[in-house]
N, C-alpha and C. Protein backbone atom coordinates (compact mmCIF):
# COMPACT_ATOMS: atom_id res chain seq x y z
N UNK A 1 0.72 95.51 67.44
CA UNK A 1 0.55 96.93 67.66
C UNK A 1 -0.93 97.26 67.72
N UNK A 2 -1.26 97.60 68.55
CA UNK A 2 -2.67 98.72 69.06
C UNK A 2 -3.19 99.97 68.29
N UNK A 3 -3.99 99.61 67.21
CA UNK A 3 -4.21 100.99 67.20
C UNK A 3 -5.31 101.64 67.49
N UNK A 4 -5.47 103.09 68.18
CA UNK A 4 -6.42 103.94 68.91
C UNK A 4 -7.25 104.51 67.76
N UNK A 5 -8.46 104.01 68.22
CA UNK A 5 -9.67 104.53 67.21
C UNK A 5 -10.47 106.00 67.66
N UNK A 6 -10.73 106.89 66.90
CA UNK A 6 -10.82 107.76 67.74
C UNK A 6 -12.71 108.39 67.11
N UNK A 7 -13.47 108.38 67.58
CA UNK A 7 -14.96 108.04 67.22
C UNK A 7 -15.56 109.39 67.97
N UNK A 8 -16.43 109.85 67.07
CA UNK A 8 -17.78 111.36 67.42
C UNK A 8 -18.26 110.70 68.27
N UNK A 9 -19.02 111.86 69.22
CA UNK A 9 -19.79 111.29 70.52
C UNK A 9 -21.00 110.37 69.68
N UNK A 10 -21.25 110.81 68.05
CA UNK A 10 -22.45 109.88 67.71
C UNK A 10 -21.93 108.81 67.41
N UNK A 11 -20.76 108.06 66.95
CA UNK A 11 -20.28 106.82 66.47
C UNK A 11 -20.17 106.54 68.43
N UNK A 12 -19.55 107.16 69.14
CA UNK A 12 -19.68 106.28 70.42
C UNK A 12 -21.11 106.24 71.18
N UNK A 13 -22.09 106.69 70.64
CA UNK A 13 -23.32 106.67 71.09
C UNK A 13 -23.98 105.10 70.60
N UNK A 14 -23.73 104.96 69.06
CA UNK A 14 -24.42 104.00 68.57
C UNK A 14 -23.59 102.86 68.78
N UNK A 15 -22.19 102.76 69.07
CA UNK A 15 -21.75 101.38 70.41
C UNK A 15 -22.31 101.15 71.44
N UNK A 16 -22.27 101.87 71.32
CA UNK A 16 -23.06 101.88 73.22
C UNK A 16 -24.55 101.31 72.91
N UNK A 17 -25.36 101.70 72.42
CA UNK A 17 -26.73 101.36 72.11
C UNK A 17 -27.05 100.23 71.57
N UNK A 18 -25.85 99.20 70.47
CA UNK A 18 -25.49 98.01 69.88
C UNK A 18 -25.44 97.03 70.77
N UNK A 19 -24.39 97.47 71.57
CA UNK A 19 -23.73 96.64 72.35
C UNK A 19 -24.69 96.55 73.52
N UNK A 20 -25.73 97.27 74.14
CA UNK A 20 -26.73 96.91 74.85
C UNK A 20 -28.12 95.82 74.03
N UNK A 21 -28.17 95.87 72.70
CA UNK A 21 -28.20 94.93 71.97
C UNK A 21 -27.83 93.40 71.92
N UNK A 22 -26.73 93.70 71.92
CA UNK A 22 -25.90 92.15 72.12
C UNK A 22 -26.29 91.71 73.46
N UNK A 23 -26.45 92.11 74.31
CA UNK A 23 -26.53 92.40 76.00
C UNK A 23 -28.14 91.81 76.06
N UNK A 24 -28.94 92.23 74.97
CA UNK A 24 -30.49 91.80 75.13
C UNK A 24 -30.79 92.72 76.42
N UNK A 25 -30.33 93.86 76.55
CA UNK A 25 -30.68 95.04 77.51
C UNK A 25 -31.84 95.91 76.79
N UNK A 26 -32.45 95.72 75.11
CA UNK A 26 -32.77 96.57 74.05
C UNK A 26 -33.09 95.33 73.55
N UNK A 27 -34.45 96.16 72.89
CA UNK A 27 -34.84 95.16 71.36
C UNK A 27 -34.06 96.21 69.83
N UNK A 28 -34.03 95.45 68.90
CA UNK A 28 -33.74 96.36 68.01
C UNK A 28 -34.46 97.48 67.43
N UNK A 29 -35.70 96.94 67.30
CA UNK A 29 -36.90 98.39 67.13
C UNK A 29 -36.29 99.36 68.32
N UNK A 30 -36.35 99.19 69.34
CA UNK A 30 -36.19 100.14 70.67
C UNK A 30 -34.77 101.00 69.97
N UNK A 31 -33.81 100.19 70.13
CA UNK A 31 -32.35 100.65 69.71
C UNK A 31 -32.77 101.74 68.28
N UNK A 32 -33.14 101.59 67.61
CA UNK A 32 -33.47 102.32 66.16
C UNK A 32 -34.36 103.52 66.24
N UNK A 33 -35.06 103.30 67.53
CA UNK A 33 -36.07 104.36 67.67
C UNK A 33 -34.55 105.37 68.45
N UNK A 34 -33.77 105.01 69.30
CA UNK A 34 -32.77 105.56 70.11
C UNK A 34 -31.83 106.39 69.13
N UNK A 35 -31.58 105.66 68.12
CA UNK A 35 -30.24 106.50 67.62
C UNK A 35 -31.16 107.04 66.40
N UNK A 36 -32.46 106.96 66.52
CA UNK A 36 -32.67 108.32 65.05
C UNK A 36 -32.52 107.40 63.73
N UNK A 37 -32.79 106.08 63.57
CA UNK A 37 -32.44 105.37 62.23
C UNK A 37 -33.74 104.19 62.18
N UNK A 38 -33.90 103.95 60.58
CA UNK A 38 -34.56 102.58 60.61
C UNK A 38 -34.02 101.58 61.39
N UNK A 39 -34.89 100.49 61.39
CA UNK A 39 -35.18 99.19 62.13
C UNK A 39 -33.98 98.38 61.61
N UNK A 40 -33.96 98.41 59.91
CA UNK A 40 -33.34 98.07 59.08
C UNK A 40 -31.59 98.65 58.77
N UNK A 41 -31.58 99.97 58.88
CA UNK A 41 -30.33 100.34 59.35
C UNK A 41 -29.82 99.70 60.67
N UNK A 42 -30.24 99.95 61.41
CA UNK A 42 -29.89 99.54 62.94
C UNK A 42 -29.27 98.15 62.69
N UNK A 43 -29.95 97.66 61.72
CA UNK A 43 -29.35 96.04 62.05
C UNK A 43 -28.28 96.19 61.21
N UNK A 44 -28.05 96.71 60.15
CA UNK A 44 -26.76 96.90 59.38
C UNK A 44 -25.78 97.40 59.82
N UNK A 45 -25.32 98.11 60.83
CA UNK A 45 -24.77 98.65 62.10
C UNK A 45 -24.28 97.56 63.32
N UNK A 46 -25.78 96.84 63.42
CA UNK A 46 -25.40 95.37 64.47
C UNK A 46 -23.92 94.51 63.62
N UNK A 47 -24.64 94.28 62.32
CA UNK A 47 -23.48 93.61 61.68
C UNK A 47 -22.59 93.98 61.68
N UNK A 48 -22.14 95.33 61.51
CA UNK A 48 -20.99 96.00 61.10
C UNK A 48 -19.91 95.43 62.63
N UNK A 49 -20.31 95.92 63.08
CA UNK A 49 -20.53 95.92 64.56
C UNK A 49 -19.53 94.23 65.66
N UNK A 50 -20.60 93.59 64.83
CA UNK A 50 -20.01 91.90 65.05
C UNK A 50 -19.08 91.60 64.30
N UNK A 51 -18.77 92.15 62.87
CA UNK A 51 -17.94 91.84 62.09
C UNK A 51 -16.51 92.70 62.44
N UNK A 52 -16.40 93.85 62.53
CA UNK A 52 -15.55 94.70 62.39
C UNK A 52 -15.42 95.45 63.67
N UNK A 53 -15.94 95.18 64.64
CA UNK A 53 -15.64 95.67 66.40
C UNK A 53 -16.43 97.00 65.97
N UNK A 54 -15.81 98.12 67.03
CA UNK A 54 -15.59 99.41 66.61
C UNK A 54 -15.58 99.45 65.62
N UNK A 55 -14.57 99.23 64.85
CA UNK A 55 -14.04 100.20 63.66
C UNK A 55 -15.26 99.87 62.73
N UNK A 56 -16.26 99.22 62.97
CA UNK A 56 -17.46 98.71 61.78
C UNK A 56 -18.42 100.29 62.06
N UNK A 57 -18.32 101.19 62.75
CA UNK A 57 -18.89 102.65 63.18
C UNK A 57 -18.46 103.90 62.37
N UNK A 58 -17.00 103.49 62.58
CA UNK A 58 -16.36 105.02 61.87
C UNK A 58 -16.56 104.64 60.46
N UNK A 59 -16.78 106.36 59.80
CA UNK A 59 -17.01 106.44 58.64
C UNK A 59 -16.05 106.32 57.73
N UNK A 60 -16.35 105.71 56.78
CA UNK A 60 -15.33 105.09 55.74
C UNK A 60 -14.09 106.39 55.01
N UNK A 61 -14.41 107.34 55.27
CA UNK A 61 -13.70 108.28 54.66
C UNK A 61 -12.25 108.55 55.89
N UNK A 62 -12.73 108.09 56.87
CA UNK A 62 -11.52 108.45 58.05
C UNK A 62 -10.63 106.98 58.12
């Protein structure tokens, strides 16, 4: 079974900006300067990210 994740234009902003990451389209400084966060966040996000797809974005309370 499939289930539909349903993400703020800012959780689908910072996929998008990751995943040009993974892509080596972006350095990570660049990406961090993009979404408004440390260098250091940004990469905690990358992880989330590789580990947990999507769903490593949405906030833990949803």
């Amino acid at each position: 079974m499939e289930t539909t994740i349903a993400l703020t234009m800012k959780e689908q902003k910072r996929v998008e900006i990751i995943q040009r990451v993974f892509r080596r389209e972006l350095r990570m400084a660049e990406a961090a300067l993009v979404l408004g966060v440390t260098e250091r966040h940004a990469y905690r996000v990358k992880a989330r990210i590789r580990e947990e797809g999507v769903r490593g974005v949405v906030h833990g309370n949803r």
